[in-house]
C-alpha atoms as a PDB file:
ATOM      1  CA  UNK A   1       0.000   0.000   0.000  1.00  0.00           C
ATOM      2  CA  UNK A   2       1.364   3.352  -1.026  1.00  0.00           C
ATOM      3  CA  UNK A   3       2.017   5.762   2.117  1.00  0.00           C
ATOM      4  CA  UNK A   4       0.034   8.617   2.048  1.00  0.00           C
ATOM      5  CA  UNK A   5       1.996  11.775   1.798  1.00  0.00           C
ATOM      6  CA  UNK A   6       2.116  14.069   4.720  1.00  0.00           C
ATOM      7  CA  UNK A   7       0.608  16.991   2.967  1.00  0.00           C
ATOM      8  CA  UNK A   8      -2.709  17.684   0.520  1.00  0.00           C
ATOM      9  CA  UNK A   9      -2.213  20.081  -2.759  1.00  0.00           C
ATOM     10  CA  UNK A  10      -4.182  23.259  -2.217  1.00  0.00           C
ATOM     11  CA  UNK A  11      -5.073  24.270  -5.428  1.00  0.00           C
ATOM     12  CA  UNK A  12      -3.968  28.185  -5.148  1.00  0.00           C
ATOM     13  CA  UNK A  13      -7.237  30.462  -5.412  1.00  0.00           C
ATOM     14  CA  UNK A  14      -8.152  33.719  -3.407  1.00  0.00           C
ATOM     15  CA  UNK A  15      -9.900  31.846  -1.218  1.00  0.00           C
ATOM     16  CA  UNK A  16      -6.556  30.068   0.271  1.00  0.00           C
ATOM     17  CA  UNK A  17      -4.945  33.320   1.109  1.00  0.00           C
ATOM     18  CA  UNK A  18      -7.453  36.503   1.386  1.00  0.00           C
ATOM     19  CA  UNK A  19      -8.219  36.484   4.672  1.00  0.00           C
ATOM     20  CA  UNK A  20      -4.789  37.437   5.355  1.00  0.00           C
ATOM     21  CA  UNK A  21      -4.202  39.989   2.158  1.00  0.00           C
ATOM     22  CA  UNK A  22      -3.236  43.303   3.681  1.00  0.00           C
ATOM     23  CA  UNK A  23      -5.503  46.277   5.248  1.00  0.00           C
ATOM     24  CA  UNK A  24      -6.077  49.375   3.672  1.00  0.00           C
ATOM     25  CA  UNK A  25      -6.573  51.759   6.561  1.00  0.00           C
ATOM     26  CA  UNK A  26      -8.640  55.247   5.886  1.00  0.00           C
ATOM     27  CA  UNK A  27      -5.886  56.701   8.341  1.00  0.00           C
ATOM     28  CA  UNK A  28      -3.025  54.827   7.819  1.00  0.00           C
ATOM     29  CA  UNK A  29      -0.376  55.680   5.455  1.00  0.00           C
ATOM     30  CA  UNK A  30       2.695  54.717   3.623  1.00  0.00           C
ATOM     31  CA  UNK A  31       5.193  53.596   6.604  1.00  0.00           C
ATOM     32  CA  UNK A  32       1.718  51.622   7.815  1.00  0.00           C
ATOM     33  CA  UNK A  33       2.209  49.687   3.802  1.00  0.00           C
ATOM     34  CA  UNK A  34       5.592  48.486   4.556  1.00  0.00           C
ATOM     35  CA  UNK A  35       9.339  49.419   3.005  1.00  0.00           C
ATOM     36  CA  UNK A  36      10.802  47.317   0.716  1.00  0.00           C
ATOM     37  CA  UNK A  37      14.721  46.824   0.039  1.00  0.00           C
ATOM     38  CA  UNK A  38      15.023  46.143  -3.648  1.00  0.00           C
ATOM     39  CA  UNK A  39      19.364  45.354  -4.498  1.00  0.00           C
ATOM     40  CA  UNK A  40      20.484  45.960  -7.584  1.00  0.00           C
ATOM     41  CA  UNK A  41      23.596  45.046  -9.593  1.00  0.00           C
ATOM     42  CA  UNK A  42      26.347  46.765 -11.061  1.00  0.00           C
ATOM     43  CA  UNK A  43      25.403  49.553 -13.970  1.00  0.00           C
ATOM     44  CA  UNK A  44      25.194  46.911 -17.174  1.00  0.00           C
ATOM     45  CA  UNK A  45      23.172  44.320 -14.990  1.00  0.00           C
ATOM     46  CA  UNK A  46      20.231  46.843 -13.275  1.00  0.00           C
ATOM     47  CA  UNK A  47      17.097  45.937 -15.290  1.00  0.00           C
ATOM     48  CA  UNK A  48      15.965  42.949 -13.462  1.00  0.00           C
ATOM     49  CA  UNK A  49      16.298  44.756  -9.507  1.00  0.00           C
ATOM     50  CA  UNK A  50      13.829  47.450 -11.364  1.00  0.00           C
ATOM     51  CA  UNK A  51      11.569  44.661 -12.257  1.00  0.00           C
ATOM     52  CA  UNK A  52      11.286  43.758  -8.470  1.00  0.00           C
ATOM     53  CA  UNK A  53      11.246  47.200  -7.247  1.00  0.00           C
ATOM     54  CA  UNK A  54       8.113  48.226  -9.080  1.00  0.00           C
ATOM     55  CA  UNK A  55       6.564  45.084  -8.763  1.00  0.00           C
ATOM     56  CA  UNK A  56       6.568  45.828  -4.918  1.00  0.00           C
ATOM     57  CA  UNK A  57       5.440  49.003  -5.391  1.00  0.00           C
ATOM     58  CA  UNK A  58       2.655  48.412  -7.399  1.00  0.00           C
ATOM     59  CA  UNK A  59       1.147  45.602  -5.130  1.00  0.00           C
ATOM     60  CA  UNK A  60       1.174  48.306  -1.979  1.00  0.00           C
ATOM     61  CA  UNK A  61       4.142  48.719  -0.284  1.00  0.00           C
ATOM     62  CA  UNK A  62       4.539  52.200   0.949  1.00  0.00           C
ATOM     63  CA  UNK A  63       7.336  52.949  -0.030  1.00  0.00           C
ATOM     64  CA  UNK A  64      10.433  50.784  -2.183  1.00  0.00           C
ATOM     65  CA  UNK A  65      14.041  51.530  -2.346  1.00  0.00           C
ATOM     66  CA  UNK A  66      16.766  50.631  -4.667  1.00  0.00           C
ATOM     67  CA  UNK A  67      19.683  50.112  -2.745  1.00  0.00           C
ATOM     68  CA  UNK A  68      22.664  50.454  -5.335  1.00  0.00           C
ATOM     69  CA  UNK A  69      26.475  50.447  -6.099  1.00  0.00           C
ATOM     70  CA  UNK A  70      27.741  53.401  -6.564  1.00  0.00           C
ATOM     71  CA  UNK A  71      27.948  53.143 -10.487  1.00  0.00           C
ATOM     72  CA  UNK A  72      24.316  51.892 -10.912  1.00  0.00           C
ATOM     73  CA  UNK A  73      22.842  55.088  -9.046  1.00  0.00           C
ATOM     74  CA  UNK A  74      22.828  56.933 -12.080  1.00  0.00           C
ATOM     75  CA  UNK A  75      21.543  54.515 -14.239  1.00  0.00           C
ATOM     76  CA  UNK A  76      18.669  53.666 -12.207  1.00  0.00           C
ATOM     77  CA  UNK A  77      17.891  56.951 -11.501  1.00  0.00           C
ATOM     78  CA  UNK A  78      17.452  57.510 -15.211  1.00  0.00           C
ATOM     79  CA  UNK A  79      14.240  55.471 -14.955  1.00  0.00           C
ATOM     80  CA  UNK A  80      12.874  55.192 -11.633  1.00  0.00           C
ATOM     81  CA  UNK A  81      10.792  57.941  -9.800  1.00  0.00           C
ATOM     82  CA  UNK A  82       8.291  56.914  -7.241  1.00  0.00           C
ATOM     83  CA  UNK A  83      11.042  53.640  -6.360  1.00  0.00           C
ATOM     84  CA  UNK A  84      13.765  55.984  -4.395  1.00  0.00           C
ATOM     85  CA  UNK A  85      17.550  54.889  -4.878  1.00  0.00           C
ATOM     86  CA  UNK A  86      20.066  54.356  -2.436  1.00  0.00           C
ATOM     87  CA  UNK A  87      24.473  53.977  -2.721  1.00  0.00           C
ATOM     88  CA  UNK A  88      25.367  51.273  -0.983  1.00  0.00           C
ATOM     89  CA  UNK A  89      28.956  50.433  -2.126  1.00  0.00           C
ATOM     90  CA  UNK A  90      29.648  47.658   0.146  1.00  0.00           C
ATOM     91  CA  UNK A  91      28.583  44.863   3.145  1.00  0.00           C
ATOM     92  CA  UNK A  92      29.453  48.029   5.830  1.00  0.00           C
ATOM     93  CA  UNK A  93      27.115  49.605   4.148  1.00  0.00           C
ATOM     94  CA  UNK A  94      24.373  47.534   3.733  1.00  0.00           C
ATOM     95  CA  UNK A  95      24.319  46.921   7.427  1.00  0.00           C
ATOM     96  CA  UNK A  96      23.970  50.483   8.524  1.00  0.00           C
ATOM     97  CA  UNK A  97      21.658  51.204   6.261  1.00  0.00           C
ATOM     98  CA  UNK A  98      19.694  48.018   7.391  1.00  0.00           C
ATOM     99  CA  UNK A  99      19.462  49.421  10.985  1.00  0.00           C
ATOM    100  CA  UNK A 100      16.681  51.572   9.790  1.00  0.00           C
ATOM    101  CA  UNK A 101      13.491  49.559  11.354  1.00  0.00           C
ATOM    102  CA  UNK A 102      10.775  50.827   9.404  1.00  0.00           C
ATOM    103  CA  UNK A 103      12.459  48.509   6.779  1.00  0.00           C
ATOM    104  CA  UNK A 104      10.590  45.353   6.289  1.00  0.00           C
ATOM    105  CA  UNK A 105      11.497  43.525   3.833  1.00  0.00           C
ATOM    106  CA  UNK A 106      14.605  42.682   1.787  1.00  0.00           C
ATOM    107  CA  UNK A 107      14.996  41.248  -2.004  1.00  0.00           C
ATOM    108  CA  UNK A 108      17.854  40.085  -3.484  1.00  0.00           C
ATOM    109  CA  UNK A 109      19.255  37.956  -6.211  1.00  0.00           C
ATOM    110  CA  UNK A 110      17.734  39.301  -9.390  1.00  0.00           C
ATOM    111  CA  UNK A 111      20.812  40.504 -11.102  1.00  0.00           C
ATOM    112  CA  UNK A 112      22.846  40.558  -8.338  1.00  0.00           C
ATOM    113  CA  UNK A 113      26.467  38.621  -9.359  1.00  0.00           C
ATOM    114  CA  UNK A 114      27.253  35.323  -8.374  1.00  0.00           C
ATOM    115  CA  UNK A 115      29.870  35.011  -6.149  1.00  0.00           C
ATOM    116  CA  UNK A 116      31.451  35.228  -2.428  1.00  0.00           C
ATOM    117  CA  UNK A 117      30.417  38.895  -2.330  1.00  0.00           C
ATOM    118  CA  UNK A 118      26.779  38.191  -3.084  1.00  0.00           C
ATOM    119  CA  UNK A 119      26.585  35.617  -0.199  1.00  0.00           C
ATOM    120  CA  UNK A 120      28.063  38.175   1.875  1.00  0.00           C
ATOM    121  CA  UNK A 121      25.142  40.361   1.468  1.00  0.00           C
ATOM    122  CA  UNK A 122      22.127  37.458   1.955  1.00  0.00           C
ATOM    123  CA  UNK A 123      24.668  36.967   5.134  1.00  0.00           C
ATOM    124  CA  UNK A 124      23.845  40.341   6.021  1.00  0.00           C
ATOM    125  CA  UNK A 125      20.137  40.209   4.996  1.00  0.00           C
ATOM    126  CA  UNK A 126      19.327  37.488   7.083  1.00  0.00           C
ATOM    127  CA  UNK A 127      20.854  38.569  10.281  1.00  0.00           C
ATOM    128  CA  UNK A 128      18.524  42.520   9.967  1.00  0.00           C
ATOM    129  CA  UNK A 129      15.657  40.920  11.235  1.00  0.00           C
ATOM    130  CA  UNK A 130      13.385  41.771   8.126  1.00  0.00           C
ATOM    131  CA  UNK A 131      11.400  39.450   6.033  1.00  0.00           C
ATOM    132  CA  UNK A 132      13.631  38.137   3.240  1.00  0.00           C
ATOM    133  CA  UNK A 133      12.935  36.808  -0.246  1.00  0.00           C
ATOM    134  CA  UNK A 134      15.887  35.605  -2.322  1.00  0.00           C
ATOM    135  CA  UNK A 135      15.964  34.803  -5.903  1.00  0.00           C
ATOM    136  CA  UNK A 136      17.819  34.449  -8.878  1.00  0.00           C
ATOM    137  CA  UNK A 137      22.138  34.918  -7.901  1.00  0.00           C
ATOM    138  CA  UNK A 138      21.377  35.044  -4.632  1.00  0.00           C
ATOM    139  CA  UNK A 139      20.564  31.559  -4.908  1.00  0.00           C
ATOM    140  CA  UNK A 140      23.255  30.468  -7.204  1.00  0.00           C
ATOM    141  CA  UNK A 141      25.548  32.119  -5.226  1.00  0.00           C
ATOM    142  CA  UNK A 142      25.414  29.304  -3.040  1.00  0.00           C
ATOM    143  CA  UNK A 143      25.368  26.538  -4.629  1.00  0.00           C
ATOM    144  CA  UNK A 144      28.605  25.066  -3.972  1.00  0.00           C
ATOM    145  CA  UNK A 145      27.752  25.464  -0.216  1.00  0.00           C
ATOM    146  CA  UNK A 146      23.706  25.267   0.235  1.00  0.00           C
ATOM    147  CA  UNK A 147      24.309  24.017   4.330  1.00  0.00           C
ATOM    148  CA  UNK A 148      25.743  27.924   4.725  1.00  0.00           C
ATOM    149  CA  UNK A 149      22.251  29.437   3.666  1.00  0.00           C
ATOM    150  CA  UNK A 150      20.096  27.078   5.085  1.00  0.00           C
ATOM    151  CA  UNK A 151      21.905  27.063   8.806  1.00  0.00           C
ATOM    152  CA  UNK A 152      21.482  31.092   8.254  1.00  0.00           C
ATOM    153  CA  UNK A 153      17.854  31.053   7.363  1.00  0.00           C
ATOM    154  CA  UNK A 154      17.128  28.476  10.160  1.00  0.00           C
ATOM    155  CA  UNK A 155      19.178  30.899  12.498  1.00  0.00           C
ATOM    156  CA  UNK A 156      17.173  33.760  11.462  1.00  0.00           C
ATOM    157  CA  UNK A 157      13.902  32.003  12.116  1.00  0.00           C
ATOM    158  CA  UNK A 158      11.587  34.820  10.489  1.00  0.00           C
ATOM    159  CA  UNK A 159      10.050  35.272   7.406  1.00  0.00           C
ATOM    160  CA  UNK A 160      11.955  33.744   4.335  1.00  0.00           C
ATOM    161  CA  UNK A 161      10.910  32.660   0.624  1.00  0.00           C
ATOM    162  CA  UNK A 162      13.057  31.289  -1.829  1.00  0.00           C
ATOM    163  CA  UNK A 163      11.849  31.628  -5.286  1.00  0.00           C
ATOM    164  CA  UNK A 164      13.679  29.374  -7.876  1.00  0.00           C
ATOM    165  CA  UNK A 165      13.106  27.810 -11.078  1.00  0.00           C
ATOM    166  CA  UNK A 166      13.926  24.015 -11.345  1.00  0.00           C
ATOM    167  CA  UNK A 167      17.970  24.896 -12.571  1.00  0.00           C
ATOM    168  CA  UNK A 168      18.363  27.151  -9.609  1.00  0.00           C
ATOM    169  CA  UNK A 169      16.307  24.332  -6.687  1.00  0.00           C
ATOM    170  CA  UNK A 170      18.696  21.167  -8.344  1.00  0.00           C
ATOM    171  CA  UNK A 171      22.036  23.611  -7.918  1.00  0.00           C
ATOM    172  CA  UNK A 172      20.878  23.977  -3.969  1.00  0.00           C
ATOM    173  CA  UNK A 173      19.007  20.621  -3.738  1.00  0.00           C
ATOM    174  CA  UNK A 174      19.808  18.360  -5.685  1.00  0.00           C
ATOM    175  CA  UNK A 175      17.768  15.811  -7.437  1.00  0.00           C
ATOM    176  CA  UNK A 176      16.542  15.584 -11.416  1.00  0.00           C
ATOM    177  CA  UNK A 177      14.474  17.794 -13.345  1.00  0.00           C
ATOM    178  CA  UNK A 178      10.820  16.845 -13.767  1.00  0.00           C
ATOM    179  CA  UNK A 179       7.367  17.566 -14.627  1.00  0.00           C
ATOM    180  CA  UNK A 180       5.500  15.125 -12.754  1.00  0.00           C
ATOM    181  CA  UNK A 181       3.123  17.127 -10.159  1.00  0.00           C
ATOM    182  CA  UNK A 182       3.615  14.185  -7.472  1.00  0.00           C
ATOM    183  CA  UNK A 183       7.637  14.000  -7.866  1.00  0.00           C
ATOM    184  CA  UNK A 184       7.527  18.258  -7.549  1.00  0.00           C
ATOM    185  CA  UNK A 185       5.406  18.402  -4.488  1.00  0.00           C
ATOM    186  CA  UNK A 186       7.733  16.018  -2.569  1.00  0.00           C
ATOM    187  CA  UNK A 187      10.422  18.159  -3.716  1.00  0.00           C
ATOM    188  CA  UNK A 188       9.004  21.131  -2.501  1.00  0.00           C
ATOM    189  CA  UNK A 189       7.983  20.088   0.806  1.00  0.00           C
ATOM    190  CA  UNK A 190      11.687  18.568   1.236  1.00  0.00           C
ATOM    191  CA  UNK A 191      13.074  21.707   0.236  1.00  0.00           C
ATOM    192  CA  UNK A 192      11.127  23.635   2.902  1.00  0.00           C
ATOM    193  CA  UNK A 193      12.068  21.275   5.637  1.00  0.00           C
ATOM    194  CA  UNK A 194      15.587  21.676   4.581  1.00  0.00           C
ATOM    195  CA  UNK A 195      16.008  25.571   4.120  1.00  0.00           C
ATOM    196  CA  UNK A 196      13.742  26.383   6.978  1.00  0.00           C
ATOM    197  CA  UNK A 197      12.212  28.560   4.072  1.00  0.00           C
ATOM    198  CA  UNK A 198       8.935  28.860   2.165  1.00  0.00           C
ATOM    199  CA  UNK A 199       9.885  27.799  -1.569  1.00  0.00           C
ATOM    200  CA  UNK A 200       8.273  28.783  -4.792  1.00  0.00           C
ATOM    201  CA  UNK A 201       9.110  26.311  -7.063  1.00  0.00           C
ATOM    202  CA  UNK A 202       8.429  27.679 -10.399  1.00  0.00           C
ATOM    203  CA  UNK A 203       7.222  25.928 -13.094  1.00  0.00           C
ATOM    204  CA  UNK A 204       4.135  25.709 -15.385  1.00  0.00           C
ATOM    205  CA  UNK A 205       2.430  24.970 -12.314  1.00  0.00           C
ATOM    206  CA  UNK A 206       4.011  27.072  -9.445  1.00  0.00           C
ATOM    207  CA  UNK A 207       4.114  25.775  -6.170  1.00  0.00           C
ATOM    208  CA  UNK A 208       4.406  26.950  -2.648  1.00  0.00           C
ATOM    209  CA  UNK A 209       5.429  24.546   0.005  1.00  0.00           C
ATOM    210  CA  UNK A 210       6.211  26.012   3.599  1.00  0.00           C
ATOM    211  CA  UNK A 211       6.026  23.902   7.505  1.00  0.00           C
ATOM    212  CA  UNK A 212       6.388  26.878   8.911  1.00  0.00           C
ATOM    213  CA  UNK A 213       2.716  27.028  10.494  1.00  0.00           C
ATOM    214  CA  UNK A 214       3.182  26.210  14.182  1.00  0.00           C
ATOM    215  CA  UNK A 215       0.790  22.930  13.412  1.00  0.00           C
ATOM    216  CA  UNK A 216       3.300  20.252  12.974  1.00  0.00           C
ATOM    217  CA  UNK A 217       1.899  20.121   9.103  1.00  0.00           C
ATOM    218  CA  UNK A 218       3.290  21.154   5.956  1.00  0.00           C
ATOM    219  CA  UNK A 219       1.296  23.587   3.311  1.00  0.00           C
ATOM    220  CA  UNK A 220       1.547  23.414  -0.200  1.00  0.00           C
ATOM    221  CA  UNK A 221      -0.578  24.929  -2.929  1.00  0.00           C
ATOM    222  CA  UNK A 222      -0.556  24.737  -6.540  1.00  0.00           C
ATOM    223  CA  UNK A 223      -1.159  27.413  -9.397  1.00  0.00           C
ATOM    224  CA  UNK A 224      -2.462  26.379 -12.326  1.00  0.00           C
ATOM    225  CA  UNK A 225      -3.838  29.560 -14.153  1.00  0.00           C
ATOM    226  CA  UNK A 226      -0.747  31.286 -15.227  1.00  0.00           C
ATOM    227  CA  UNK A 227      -0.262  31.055 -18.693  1.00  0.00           C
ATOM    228  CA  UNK A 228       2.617  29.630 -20.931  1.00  0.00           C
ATOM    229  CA  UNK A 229       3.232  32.905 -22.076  1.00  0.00           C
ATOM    230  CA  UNK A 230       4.697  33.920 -18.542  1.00  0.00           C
ATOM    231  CA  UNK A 231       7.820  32.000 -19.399  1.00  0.00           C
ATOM    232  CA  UNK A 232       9.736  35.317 -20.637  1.00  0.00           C
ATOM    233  CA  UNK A 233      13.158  37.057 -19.256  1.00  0.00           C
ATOM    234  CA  UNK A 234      12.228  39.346 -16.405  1.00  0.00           C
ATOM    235  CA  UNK A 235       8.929  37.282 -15.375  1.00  0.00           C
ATOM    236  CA  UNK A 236      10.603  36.222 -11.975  1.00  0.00           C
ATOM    237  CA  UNK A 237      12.197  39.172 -11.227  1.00  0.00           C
ATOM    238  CA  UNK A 238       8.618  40.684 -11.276  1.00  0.00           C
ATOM    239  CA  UNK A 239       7.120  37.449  -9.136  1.00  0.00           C
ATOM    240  CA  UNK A 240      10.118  38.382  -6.371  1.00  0.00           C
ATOM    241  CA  UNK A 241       9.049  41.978  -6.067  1.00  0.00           C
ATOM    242  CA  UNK A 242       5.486  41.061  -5.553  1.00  0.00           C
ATOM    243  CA  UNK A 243       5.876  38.061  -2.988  1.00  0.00           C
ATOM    244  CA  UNK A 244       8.525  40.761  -1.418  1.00  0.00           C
ATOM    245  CA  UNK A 245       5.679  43.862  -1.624  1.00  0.00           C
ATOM    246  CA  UNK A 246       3.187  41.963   0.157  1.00  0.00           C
ATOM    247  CA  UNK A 247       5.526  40.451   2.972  1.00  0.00           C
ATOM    248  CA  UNK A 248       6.830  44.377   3.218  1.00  0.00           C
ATOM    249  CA  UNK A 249       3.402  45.075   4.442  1.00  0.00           C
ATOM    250  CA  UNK A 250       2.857  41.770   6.836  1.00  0.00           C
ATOM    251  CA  UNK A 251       1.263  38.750   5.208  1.00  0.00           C
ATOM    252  CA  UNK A 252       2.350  35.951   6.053  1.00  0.00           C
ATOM    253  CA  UNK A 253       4.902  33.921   4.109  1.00  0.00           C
ATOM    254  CA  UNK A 254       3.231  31.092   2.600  1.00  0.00           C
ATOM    255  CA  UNK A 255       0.011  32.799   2.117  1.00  0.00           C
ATOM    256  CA  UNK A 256       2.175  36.194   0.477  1.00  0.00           C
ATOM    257  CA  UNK A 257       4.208  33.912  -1.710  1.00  0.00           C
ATOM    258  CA  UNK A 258       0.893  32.262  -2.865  1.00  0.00           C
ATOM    259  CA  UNK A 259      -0.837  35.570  -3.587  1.00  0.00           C
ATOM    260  CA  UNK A 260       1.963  37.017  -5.344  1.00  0.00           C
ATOM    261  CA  UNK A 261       2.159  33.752  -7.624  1.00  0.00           C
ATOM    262  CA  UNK A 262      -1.842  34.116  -8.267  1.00  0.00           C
ATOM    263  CA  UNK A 263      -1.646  37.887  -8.743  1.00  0.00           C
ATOM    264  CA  UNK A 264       1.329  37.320 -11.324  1.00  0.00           C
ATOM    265  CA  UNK A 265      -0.361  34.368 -13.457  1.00  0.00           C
ATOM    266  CA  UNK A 266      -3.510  36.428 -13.245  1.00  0.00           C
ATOM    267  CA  UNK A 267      -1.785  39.650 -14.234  1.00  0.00           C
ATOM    268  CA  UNK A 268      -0.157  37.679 -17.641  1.00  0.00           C
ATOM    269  CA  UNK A 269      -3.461  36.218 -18.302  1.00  0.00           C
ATOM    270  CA  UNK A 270      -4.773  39.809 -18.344  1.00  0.00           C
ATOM    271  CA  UNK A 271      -1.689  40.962 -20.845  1.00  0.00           C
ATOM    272  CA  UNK A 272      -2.314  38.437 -23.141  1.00  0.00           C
ATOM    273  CA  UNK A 273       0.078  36.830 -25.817  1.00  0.00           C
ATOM    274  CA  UNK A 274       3.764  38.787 -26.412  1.00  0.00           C
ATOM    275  CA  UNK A 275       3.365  39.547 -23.054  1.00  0.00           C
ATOM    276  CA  UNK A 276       6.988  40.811 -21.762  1.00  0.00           C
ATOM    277  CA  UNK A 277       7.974  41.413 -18.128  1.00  0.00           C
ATOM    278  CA  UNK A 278       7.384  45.090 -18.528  1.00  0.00           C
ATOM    279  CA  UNK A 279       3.861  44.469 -18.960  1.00  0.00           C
ATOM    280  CA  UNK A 280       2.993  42.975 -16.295  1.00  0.00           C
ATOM    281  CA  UNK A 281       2.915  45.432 -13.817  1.00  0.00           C
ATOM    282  CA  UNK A 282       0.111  47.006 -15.672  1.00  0.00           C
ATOM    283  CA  UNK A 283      -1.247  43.778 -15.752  1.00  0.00           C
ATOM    284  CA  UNK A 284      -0.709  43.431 -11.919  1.00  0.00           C
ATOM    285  CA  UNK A 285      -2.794  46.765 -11.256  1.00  0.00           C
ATOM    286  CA  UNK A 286      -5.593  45.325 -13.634  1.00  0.00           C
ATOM    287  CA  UNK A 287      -5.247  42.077 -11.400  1.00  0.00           C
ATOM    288  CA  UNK A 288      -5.928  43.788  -8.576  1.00  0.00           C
ATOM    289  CA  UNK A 289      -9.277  46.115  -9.557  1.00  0.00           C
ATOM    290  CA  UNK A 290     -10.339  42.301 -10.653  1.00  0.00           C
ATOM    291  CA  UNK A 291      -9.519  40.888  -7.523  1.00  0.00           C
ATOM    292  CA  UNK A 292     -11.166  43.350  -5.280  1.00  0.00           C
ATOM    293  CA  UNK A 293     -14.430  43.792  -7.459  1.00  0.00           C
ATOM    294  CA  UNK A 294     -14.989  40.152  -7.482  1.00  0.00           C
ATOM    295  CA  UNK A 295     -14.128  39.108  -4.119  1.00  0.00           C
ATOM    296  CA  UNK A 296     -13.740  42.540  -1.605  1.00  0.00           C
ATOM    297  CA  UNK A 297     -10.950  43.089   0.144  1.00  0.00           C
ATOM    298  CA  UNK A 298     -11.070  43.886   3.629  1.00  0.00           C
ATOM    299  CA  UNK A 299     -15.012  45.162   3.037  1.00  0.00           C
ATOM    300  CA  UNK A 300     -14.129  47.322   0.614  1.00  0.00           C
ATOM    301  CA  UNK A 301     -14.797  46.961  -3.086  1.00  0.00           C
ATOM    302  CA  UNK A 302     -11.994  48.507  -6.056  1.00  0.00           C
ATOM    303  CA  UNK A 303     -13.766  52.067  -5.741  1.00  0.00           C
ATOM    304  CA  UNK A 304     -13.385  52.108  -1.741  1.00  0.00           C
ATOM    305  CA  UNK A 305     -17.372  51.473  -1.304  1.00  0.00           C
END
């Protein structure tokens, strides 16, 4: 008799994850919405932090900022102007500038560099106190020494998601590409138990796996709206900056990392065919008026009745 596995798909739908989508207050305002830590890469390699950035903005948090080496400043601030920018030239830096506590979350990887001075910074990341997504380099960064992250994460203890694409989860975790849905879950839920992390494992059906819950069970849900036209350079740099927007203003991991995959399949589906990452954070805001005209949030319907 096959065992049964110690955890049930939840297909991923508003219903999973609304209760906790974040308050709009009458009074509140943007410090109540969360700040968001977007880091970019050098000058030449500054597109994909941008992504993020205004992807965080765009799903509500308060404010976003750009934290950049000195020779990106420039560049970013050629095309950013409600994302603020930041010089940070260096890991001394970073952790000043990480003392600031109305910071709440952190993103890093898209873009970043691979390499010893990349792990440096997650090093640093994880040890602020602030809810955490990583992606891209700042995964690959460790791949020749996955134990380092995962004893940092589990150190931490607060709120971290990991968001990588089958390459980047084999070069931490091991094991062989696949498509099977069964094969992926198991892989997922592993990979959470591991990392001490909530993974997005992304695929053509995302999933979230996280045992973080306090209940001695592991969640897992399973998008399967987003369509194939999502698969385009930038897509994930977008997905990071959502998951990271809504965590910025104090949903909970799983349930953030599972709204930000819904919001991002829904906001493609809204672009359409020759979608490109650019698009979708129109996409995301017509997501969004969809979202709360169909299903309310917090009371309120898209026009504030």
């Amino acid at each position: 008799m096959k065992q049964k596995a110690p955890y049930q798909i939840l297909i991923n739908e508003p219903s999973l994850w609304l209760d906790e989508y974040p308050q709009v207050r009458p009074s509140g305002h943007k410090y109540d919405r969360g700040h968001t830590i977007v880091l970019s890469g050098f000058a030449a390699r500054t597109g994909a932090a941008r992504l993020a950035a205004g992807a965080a903005l765009r799903i509500g948090s308060g404010l976003v900022t750009l934290y950049s080496p000195p020779d990106a400043v420039l560049v970013n601030a050629a095309h950013l102007t409600a994302v603020m920018i930041k010089s940070v030239k260096d890991v001394a830096a970073l952790n000043s500038a990480l003392t600031d506590e109305r910071i709440s979350c952190v993103i890093a990887g898209p873009a970043l560099g691979v390499g010893e001075n990349t792990c440096e910074f997650i090093m640093a990341i994880l040890s602020s106190g602030k809810a955490v997504v990583l992606d891209a380099d700042a995964l690959t960064s460790f791949k020749s020494n996955p134990e380092r992250l995962f004893a940092a994460i589990k150190d931490y203890g607060g709120e971290v998601v990991l968001t990588p694409h089958m390459g980047e989860f084999i070069s931490l975790f091991g094991g062989v590409a696949t498509a099977d849905d069964q094969a992926r879950a198991k892989m997922a839920v592993d990979a959470a138990t591991i990392s001490g992390a909530t993974i997005v494992l992304k695929g053509a059906a995302t999933l979230v796996a996280s045992n973080k819950t306090g209940l001695g069970i592991t969640l897992l849900s399973k998008c399967i709206t987003a369509p194939p036209w999502l698969a385009t350079a930038g897509s994930g740099d977008v997905l990071a900056g959502v998951i990271g927007g809504l965590l910025a203003q104090g949903m909970p991991a799983f349930d953030a990392a599972s709204c930000g995959v819904w919001l991002h399949g829904e906001a493609a589906n809204i672009c359409g065919p020759a979608l490109i990452s650019e698009d979708l954070e129109g996409g995301l805001q017509q997501a969004l008026v969809k979202l709360y005209a169909e299903h309310g949030i917090n009371g309120q319907d898209f026009n504030g009745h």
